[in-house]
C-alpha atoms as a PDB file:
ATOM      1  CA  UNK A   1     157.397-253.840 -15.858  1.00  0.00           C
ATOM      2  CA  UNK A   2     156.982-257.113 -17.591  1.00  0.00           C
ATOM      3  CA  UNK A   3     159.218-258.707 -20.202  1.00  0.00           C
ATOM      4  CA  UNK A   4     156.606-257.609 -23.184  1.00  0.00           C
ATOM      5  CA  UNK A   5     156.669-254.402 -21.971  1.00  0.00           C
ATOM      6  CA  UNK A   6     161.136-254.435 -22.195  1.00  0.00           C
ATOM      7  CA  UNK A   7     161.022-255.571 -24.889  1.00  0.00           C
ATOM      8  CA  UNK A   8     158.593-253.282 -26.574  1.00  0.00           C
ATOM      9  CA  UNK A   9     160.560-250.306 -25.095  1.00  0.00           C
ATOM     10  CA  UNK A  10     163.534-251.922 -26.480  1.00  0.00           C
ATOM     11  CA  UNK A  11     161.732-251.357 -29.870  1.00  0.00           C
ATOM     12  CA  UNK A  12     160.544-248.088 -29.709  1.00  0.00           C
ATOM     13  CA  UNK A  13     162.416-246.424 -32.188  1.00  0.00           C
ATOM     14  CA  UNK A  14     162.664-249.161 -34.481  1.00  0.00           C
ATOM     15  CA  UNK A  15     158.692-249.211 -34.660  1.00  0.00           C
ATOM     16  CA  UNK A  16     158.359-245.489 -34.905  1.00  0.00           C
ATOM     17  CA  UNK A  17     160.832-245.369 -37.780  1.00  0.00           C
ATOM     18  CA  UNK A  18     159.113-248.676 -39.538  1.00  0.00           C
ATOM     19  CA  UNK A  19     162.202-250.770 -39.528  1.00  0.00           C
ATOM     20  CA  UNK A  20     160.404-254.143 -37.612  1.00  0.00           C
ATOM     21  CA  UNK A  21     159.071-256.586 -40.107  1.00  0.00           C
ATOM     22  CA  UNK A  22     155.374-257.112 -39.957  1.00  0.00           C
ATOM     23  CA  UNK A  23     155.313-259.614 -37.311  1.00  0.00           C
ATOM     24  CA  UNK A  24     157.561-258.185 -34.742  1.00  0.00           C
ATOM     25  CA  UNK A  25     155.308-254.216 -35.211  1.00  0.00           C
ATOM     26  CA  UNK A  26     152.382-256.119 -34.591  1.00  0.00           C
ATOM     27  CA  UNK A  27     153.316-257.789 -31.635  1.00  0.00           C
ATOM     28  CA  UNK A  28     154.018-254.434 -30.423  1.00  0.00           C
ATOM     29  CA  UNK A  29     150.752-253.017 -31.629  1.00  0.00           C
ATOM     30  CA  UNK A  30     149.075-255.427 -29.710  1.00  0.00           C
ATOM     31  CA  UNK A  31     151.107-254.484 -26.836  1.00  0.00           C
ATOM     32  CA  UNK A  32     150.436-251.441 -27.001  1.00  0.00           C
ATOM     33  CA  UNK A  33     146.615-251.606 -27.014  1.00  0.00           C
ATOM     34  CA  UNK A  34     146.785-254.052 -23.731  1.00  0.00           C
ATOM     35  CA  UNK A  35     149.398-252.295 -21.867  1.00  0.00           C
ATOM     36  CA  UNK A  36     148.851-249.054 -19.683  1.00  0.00           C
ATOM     37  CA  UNK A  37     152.194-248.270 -19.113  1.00  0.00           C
ATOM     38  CA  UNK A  38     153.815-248.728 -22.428  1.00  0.00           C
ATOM     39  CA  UNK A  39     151.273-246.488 -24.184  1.00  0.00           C
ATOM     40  CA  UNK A  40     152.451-243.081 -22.637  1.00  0.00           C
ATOM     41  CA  UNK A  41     156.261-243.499 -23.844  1.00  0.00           C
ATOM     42  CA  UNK A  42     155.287-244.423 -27.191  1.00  0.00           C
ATOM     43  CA  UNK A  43     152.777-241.708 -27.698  1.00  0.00           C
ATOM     44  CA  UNK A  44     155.481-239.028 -26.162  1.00  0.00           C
ATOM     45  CA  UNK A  45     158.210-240.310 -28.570  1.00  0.00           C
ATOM     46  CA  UNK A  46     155.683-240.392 -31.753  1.00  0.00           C
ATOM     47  CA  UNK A  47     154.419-236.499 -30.599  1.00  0.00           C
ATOM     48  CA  UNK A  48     157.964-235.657 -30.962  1.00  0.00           C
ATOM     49  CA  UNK A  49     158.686-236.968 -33.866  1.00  0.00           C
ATOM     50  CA  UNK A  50     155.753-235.390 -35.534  1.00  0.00           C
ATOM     51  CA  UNK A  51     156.932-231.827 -34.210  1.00  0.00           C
ATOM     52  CA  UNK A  52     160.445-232.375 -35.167  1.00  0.00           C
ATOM     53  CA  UNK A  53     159.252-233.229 -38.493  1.00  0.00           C
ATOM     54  CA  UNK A  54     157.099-230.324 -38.823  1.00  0.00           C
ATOM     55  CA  UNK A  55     159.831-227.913 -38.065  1.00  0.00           C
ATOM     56  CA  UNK A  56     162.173-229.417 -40.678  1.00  0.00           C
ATOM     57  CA  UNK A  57     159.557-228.592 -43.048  1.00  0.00           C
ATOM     58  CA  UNK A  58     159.319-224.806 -41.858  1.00  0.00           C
ATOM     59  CA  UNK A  59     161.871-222.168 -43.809  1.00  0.00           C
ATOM     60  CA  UNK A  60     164.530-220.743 -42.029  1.00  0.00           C
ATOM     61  CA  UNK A  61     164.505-217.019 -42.183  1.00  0.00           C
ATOM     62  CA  UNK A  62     167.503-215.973 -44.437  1.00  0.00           C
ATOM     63  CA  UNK A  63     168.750-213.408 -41.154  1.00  0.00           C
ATOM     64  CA  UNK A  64     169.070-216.814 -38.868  1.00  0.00           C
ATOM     65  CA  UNK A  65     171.199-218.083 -42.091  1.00  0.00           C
ATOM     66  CA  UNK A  66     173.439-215.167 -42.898  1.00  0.00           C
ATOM     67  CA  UNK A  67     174.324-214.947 -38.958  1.00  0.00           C
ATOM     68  CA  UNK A  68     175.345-218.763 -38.780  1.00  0.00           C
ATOM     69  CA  UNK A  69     177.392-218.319 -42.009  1.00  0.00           C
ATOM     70  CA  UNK A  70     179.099-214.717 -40.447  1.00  0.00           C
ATOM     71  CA  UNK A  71     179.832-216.734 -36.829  1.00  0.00           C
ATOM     72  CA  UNK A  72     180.974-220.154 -38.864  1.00  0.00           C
ATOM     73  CA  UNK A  73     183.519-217.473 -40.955  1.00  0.00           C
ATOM     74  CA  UNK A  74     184.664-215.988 -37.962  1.00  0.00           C
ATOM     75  CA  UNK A  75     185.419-219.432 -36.130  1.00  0.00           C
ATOM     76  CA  UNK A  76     187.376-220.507 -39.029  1.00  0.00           C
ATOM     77  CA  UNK A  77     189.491-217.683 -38.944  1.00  0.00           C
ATOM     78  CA  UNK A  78     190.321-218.223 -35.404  1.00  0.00           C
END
């Protein structure tokens, strides 16, 4: 593993969540398109993210909430 390709790992999250500045995203988007190894962690991460994001947006069946509410009462109680 090279020192691009630490530092680009490094980065990961910061690039997926669009906190790098211009410059510094680039860099790793030109990484990314040279590097073979670099490419599979990035794309796994981004997948996820996508599917995490896509079940936040779902609706959670009001059963599934009055059965967390019932076992967070109980708990409280002791």
């Amino acid at each position: 593993m090279s020192r691009n390709c630490d530092e680009a790992l490094a980065n990961l999250y910061a690039y997926l969540d669009a906190e790098l500045d211009e410059v510094s995203a680039e860099e790793i988007r030109a990484h990314l398109a040279e590097c073979g190894g670099c490419d599979r962690p990035f794309d796994f991460e981004r997948r996820l993210r996508d599917v995490i994001r896509a079940k936040l947006d779902e609706e959670v069946p009001q059963e599934i909430i009055v059965r967390i509410k019932t076992v967070i009462s109980l708990e409280a109680r002791g």
